[in-house]
C-alpha atoms as a PDB file:
ATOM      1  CA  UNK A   1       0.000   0.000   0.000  1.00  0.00           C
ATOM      2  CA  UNK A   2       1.812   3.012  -1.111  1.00  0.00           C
ATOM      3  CA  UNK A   3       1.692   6.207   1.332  1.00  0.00           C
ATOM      4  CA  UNK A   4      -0.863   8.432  -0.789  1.00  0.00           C
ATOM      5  CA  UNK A   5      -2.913   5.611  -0.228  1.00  0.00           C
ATOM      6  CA  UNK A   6      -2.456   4.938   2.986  1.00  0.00           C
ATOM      7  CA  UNK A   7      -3.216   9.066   3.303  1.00  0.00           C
ATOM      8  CA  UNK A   8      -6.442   8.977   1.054  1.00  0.00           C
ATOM      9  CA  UNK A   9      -7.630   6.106   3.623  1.00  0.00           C
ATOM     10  CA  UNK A  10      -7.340   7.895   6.787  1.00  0.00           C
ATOM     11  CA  UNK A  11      -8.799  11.084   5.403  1.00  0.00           C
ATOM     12  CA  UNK A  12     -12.142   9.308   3.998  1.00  0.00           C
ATOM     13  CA  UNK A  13     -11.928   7.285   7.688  1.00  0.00           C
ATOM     14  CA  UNK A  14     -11.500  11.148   9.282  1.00  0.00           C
ATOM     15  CA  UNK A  15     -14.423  12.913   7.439  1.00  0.00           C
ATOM     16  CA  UNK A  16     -16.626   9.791   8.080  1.00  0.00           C
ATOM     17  CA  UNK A  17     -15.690  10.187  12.069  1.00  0.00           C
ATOM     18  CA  UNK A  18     -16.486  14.016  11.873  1.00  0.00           C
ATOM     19  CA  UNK A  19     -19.950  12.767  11.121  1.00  0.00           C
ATOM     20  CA  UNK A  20     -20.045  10.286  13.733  1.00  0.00           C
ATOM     21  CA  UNK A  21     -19.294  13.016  16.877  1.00  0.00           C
ATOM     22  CA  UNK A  22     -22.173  13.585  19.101  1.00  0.00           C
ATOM     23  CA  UNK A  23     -22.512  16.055  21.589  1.00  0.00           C
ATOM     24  CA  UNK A  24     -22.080  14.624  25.222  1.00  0.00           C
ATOM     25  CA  UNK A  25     -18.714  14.002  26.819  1.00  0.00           C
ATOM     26  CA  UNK A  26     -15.786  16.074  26.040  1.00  0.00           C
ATOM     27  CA  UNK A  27     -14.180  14.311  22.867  1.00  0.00           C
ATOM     28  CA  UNK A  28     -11.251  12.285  23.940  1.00  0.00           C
ATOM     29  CA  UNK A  29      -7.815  13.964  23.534  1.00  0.00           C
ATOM     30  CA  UNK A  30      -5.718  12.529  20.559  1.00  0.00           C
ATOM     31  CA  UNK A  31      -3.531   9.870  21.600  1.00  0.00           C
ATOM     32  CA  UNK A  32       0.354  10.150  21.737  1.00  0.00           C
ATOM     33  CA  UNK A  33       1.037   6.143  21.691  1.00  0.00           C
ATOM     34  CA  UNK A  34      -0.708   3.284  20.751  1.00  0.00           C
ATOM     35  CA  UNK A  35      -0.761   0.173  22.551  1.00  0.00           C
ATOM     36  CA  UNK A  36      -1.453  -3.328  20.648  1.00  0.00           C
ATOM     37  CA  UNK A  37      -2.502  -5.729  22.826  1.00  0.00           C
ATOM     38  CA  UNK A  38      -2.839  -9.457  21.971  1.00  0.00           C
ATOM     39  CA  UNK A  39      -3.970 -12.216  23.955  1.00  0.00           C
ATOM     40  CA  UNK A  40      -2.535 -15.696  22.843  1.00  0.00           C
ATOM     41  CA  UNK A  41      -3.325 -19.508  23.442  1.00  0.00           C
ATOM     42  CA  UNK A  42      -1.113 -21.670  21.956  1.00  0.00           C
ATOM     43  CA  UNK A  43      -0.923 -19.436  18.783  1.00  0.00           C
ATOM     44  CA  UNK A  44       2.784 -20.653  17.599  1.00  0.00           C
ATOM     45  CA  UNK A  45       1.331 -21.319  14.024  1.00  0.00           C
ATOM     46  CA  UNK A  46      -0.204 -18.016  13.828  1.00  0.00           C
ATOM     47  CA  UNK A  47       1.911 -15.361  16.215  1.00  0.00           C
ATOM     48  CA  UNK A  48       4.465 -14.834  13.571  1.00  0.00           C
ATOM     49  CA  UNK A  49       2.503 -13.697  10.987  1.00  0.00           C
ATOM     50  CA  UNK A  50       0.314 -11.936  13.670  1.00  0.00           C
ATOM     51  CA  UNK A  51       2.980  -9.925  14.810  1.00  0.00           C
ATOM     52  CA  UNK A  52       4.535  -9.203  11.055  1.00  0.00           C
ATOM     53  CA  UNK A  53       1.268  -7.430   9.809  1.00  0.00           C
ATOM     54  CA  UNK A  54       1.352  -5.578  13.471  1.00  0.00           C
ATOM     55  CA  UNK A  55       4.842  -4.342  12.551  1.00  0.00           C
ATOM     56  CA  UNK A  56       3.695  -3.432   8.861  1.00  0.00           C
ATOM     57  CA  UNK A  57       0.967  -1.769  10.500  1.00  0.00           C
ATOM     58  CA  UNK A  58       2.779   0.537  13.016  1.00  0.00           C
ATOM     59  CA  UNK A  59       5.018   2.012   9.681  1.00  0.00           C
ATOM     60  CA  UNK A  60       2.083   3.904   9.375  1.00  0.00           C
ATOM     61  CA  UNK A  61       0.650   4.793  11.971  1.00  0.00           C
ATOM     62  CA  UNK A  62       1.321   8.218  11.595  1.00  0.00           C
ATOM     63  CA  UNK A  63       4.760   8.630  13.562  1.00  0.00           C
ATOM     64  CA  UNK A  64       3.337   7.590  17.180  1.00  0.00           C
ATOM     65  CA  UNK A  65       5.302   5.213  19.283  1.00  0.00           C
ATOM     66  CA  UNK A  66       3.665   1.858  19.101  1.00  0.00           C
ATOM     67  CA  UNK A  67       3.902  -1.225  21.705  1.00  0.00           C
ATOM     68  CA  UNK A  68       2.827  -4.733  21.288  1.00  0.00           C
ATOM     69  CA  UNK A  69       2.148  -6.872  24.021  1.00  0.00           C
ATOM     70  CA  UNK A  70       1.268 -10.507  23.688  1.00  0.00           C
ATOM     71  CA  UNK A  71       0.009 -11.979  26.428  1.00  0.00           C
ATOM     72  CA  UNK A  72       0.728 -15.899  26.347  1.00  0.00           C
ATOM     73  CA  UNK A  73      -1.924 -17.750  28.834  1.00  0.00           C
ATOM     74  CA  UNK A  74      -0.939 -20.763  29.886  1.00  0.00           C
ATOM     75  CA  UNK A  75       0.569 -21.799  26.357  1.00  0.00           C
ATOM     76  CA  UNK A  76       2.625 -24.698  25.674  1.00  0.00           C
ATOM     77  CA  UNK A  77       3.756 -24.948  22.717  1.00  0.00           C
ATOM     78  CA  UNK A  78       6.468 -21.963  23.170  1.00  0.00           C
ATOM     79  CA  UNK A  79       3.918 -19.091  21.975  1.00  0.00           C
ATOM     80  CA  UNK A  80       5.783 -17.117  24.277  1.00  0.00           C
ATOM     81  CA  UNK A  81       9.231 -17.981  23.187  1.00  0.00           C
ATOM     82  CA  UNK A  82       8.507 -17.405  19.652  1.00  0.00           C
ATOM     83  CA  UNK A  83       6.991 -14.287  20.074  1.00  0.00           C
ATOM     84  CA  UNK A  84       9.878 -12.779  22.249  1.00  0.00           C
ATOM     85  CA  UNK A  85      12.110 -13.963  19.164  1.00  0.00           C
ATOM     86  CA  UNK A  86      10.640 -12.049  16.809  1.00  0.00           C
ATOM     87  CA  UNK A  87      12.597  -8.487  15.753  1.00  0.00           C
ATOM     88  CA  UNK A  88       9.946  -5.681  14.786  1.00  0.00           C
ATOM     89  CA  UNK A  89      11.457  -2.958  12.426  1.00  0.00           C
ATOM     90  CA  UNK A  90       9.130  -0.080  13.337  1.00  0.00           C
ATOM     91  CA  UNK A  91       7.239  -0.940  16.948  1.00  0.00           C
ATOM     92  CA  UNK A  92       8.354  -2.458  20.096  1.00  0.00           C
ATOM     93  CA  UNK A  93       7.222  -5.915  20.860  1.00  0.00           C
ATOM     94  CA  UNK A  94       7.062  -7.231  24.509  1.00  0.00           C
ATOM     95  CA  UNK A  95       5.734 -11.150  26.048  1.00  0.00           C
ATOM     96  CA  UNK A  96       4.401 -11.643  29.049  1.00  0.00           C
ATOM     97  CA  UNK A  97       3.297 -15.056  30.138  1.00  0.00           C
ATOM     98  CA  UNK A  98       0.659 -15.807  32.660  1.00  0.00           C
ATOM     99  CA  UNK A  99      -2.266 -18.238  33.796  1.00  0.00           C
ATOM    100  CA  UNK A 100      -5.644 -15.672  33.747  1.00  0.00           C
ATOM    101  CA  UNK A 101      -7.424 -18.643  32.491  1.00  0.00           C
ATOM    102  CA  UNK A 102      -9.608 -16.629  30.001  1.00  0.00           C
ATOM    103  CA  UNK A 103      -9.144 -14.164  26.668  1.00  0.00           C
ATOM    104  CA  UNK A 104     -10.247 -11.507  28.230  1.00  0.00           C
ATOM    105  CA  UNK A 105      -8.043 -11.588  31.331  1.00  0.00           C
ATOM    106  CA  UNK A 106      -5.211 -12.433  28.970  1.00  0.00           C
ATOM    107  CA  UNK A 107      -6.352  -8.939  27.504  1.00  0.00           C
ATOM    108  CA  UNK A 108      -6.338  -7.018  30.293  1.00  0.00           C
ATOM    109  CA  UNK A 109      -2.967  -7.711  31.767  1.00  0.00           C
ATOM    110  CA  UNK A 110      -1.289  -7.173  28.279  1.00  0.00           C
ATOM    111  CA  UNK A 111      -3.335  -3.731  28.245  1.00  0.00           C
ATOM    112  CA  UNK A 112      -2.260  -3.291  31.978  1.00  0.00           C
ATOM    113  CA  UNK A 113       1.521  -3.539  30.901  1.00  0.00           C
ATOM    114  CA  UNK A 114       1.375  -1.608  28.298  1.00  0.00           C
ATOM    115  CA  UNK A 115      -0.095   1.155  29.878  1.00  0.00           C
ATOM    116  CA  UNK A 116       2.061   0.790  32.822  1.00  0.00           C
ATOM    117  CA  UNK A 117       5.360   1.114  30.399  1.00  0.00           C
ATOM    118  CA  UNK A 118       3.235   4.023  28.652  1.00  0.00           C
ATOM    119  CA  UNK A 119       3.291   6.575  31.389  1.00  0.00           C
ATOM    120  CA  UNK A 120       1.785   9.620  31.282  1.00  0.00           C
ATOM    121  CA  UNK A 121       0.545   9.087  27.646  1.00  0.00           C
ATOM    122  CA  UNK A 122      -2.688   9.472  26.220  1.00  0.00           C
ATOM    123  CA  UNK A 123      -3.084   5.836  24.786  1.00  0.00           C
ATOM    124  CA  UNK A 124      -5.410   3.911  21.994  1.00  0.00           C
ATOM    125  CA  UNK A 125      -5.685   0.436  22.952  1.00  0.00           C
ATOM    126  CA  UNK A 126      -5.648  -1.812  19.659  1.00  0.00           C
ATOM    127  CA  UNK A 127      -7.024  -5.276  20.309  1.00  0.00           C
ATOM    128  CA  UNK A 128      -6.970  -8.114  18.218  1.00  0.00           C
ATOM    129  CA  UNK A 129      -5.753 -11.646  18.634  1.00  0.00           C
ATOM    130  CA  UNK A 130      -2.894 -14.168  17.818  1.00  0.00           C
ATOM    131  CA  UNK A 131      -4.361 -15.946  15.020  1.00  0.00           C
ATOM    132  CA  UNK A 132      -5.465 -13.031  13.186  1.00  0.00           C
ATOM    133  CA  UNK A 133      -3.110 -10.525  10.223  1.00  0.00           C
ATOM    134  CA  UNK A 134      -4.211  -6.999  10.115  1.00  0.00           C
ATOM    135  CA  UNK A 135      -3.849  -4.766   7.191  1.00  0.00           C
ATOM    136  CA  UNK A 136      -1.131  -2.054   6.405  1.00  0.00           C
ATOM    137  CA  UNK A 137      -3.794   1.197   7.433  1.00  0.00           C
ATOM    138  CA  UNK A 138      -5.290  -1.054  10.352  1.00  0.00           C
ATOM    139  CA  UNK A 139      -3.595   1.585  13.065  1.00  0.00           C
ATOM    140  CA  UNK A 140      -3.944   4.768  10.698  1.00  0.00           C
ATOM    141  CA  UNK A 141      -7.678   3.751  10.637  1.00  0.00           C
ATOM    142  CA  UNK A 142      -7.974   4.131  13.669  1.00  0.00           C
ATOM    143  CA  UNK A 143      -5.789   6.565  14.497  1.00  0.00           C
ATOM    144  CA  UNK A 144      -7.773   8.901  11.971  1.00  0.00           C
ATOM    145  CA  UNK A 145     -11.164   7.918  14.271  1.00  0.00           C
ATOM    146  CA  UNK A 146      -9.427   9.180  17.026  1.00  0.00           C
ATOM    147  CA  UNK A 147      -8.070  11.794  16.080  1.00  0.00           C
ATOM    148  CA  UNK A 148     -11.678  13.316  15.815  1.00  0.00           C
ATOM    149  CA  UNK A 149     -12.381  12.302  19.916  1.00  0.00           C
ATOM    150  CA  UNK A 150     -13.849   9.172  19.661  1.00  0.00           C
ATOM    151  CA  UNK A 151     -13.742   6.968  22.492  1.00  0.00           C
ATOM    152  CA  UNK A 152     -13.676   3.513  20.704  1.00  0.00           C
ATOM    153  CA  UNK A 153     -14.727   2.027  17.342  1.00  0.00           C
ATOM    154  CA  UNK A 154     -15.164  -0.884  16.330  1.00  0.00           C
ATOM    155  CA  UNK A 155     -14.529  -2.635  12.879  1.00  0.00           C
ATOM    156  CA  UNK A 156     -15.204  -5.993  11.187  1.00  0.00           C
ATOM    157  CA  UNK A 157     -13.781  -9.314  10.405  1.00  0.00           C
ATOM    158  CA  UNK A 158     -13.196 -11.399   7.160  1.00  0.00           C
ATOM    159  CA  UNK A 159     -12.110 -15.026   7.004  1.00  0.00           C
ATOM    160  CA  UNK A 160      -8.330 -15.690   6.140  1.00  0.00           C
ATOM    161  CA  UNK A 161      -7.897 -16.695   1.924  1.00  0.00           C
ATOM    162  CA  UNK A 162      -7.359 -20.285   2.631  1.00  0.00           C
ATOM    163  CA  UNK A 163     -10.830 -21.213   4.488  1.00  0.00           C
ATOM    164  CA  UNK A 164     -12.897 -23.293   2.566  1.00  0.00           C
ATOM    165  CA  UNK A 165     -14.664 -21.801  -0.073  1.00  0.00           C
ATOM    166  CA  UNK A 166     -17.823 -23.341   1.176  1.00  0.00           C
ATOM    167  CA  UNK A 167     -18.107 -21.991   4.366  1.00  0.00           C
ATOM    168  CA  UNK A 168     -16.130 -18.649   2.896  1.00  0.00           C
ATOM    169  CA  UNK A 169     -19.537 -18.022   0.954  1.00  0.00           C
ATOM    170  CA  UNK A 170     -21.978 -19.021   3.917  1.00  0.00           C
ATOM    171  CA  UNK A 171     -20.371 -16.602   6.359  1.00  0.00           C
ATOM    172  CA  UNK A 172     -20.604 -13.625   4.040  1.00  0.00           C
ATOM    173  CA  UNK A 173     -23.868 -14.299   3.548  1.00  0.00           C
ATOM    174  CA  UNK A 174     -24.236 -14.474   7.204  1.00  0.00           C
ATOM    175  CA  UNK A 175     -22.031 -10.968   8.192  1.00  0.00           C
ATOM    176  CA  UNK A 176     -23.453  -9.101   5.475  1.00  0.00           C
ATOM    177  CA  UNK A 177     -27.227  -9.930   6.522  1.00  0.00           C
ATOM    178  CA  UNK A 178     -25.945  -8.656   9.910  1.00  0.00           C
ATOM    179  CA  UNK A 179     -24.395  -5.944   8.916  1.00  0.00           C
ATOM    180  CA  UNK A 180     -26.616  -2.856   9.292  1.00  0.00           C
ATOM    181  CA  UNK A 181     -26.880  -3.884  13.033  1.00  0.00           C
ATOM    182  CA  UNK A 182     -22.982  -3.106  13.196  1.00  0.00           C
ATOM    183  CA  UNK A 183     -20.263  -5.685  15.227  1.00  0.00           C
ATOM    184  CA  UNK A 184     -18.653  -5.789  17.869  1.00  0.00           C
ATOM    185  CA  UNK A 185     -15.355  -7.794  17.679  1.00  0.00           C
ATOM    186  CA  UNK A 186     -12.654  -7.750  20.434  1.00  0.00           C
ATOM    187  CA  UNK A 187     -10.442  -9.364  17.273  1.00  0.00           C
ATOM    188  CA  UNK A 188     -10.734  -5.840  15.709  1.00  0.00           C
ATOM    189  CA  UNK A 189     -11.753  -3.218  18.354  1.00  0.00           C
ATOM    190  CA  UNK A 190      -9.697   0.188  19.727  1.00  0.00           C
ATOM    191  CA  UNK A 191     -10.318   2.415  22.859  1.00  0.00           C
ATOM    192  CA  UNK A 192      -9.270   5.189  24.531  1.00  0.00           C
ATOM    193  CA  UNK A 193      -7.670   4.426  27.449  1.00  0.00           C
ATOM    194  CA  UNK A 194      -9.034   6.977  29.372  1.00  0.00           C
ATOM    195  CA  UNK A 195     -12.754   5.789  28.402  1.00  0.00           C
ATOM    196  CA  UNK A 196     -11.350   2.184  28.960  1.00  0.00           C
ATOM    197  CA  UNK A 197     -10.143   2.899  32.499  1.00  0.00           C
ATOM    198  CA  UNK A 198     -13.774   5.272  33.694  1.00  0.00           C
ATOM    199  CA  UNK A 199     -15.854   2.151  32.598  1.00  0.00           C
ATOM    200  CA  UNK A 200     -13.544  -0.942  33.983  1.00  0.00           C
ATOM    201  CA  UNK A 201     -11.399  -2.034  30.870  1.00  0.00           C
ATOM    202  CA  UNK A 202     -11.912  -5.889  30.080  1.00  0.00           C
ATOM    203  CA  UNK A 203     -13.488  -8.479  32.850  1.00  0.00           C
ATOM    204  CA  UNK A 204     -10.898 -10.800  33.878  1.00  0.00           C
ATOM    205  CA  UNK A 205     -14.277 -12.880  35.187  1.00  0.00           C
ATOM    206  CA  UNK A 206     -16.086 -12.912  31.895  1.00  0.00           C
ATOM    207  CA  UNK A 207     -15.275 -16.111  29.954  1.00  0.00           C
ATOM    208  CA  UNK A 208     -17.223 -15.609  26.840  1.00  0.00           C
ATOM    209  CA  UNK A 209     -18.765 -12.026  24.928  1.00  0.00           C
ATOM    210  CA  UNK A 210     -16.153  -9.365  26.893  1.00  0.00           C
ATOM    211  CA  UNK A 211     -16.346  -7.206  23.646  1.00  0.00           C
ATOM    212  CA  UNK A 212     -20.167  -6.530  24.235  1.00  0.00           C
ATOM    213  CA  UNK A 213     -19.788  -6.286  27.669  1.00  0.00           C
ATOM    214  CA  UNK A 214     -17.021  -3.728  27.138  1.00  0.00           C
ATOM    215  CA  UNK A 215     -18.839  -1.887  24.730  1.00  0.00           C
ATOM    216  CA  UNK A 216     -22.114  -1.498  26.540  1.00  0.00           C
ATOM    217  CA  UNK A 217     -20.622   0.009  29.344  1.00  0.00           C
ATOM    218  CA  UNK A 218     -19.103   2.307  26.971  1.00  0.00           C
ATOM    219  CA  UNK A 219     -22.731   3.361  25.692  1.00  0.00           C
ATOM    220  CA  UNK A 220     -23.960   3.223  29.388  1.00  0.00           C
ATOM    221  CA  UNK A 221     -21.321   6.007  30.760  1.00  0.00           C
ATOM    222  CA  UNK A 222     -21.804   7.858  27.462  1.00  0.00           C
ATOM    223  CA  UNK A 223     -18.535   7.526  25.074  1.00  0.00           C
ATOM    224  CA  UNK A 224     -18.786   7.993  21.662  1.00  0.00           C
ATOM    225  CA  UNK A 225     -18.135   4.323  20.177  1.00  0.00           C
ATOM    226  CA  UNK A 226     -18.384   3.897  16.332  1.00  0.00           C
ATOM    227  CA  UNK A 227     -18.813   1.330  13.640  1.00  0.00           C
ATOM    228  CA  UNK A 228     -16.604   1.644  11.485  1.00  0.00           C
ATOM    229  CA  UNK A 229     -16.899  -1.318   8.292  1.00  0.00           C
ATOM    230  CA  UNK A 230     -13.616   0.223   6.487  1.00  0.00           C
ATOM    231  CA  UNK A 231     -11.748  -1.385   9.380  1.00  0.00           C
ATOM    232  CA  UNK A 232     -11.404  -5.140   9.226  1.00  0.00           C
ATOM    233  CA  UNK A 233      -9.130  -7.918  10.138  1.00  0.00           C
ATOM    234  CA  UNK A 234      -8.215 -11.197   8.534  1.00  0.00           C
ATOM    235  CA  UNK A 235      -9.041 -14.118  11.268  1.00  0.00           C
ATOM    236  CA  UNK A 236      -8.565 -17.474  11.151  1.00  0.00           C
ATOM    237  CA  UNK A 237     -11.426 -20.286   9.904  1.00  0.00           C
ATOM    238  CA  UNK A 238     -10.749 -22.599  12.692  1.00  0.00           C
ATOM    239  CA  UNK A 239     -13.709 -24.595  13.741  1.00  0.00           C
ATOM    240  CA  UNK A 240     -12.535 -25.433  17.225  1.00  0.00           C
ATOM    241  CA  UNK A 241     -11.257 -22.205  18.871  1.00  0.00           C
ATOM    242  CA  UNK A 242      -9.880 -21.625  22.343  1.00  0.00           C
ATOM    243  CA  UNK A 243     -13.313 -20.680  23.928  1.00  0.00           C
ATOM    244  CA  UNK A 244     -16.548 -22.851  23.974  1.00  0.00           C
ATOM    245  CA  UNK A 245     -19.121 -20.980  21.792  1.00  0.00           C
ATOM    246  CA  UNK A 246     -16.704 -18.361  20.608  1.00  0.00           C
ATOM    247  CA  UNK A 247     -16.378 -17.256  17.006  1.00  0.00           C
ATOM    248  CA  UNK A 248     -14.910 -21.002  16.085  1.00  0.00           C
ATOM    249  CA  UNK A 249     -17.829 -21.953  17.251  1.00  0.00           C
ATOM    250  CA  UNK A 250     -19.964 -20.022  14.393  1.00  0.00           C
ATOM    251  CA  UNK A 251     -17.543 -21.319  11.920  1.00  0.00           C
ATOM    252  CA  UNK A 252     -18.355 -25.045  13.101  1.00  0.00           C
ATOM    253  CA  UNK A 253     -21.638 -24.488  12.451  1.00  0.00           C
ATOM    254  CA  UNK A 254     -21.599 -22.742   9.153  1.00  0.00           C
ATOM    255  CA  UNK A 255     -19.609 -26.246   8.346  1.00  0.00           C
ATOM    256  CA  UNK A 256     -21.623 -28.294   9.226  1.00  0.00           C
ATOM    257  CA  UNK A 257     -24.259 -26.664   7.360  1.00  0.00           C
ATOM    258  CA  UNK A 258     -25.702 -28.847   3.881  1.00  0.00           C
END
């Protein structure tokens, strides 16, 4: 993706967020870092490539300091290790290894460490997970949303090019019948860290759905939180993910499907 492009993109993403600001809280300051956090369960066939499009991503994201964190939970087949090996060319890349137990606690101590290295900073929380590749403008999206004072937005997901062309077709069929009610993915979702911090950040307790928890306490306390379809991840087609009834779960079922 050449850089006009990349410009072009955030600019369309920009005037589409001026529309989206509603009166209400104070619009959230722009942010001076980004964090990237990434929550990973014996990922070692996917972190790799996770953490190259990450890297890709952070060339332009608009000259702010950006930090991965992958948060290995209870992995053993050296997630950790391989992650910690790989050498980022534009963002910095930390591991930390744990037993939470669930995603979203895996989340929320890689967004605690990041924001703890941060300081000061105003900080957008990227979230998306270890078996999923992001796009070159996946940061500058979002940057360009916040940049306007939104507290969070939220974007969409696509199956990776090598699932099944069956089930390929049934869940587009599926997301795009779906669509107009906009969704929620904590694969492909950003915050502010200040609106992540007044409304609790992610539930270490919740095992299953911590992106809609997350963003209907957002709505509740009264942040601006956007759909936003121009920003999308690649994720993988796996039919037996790391939570029961989780998005793997959907895929099994779209399988199984005559």
């Amino acid at each position: 993706m050449t850089r006009d492009h990349r410009h072009r993109s955030t600019v369309i993403t920009r005037r589409r967020a001026a529309r989206l600001v509603t009166a209400g809280r104070q619009p959230m300051r722009p942010p001076g870092a980004v964090l990237v956090a990434v929550p990973a369960r014996d990922e070692a066939e996917h972190i790799i490539a996770c953490l190259r499009t990450i890297d890709d991503a952070a060339a332009a994201a608009c000259d702010v300091p950006v930090h991965v964190v992958v948060a290995a939970d209870r992995c053993g087949d050296g997630t950790g290790e391989l992650a910690a090996s790989f050498v980022p060319t534009h963002c910095r890349v930390s591991v930390i290894e744990g037993r939470w137990r669930s995603v979203s606690g895996a989340r929320a101590a890689a967004v605690a460490t990041g924001r703890a290295a941060a300081g000061g900073a105003d900080v957008w929380i990227a979230n998306t997970d270890a078996d999923c590749r992001v796009p070159a403008d996946w940061l500058a999206v979002q940057l360009g949303v916040a940049a306007q004072g939104v507290a969070a937005v939220a974007g969409t997901v696509r199956l990776a090019e090598d699932a099944p062309i069956d089930v390929a077709a049934r869940f587009r069929r599926m997301y795009v019948t779906k669509a107009g009610q906009g969704h929620v993915h904590a694969a492909n979702l950003g915050i502010h860290a200040e609106a992540y911090e007044a409304v609790g950040g992610w539930s270490p307790s919740t095992s299953l759905g911590e992106e809609h928890h997350l963003w209907r306490r957002l709505r509740r306390h009264g942040f601006h939180a956007a759909h936003e379809p121009g920003l999308w991840v690649y994720t993988s087609h796996r039919t037996h993910g790391r939570a029961t009834g989780g998005f793997a779960s959907v895929l099994r079922r779209l399988a199984e499907t005559a």
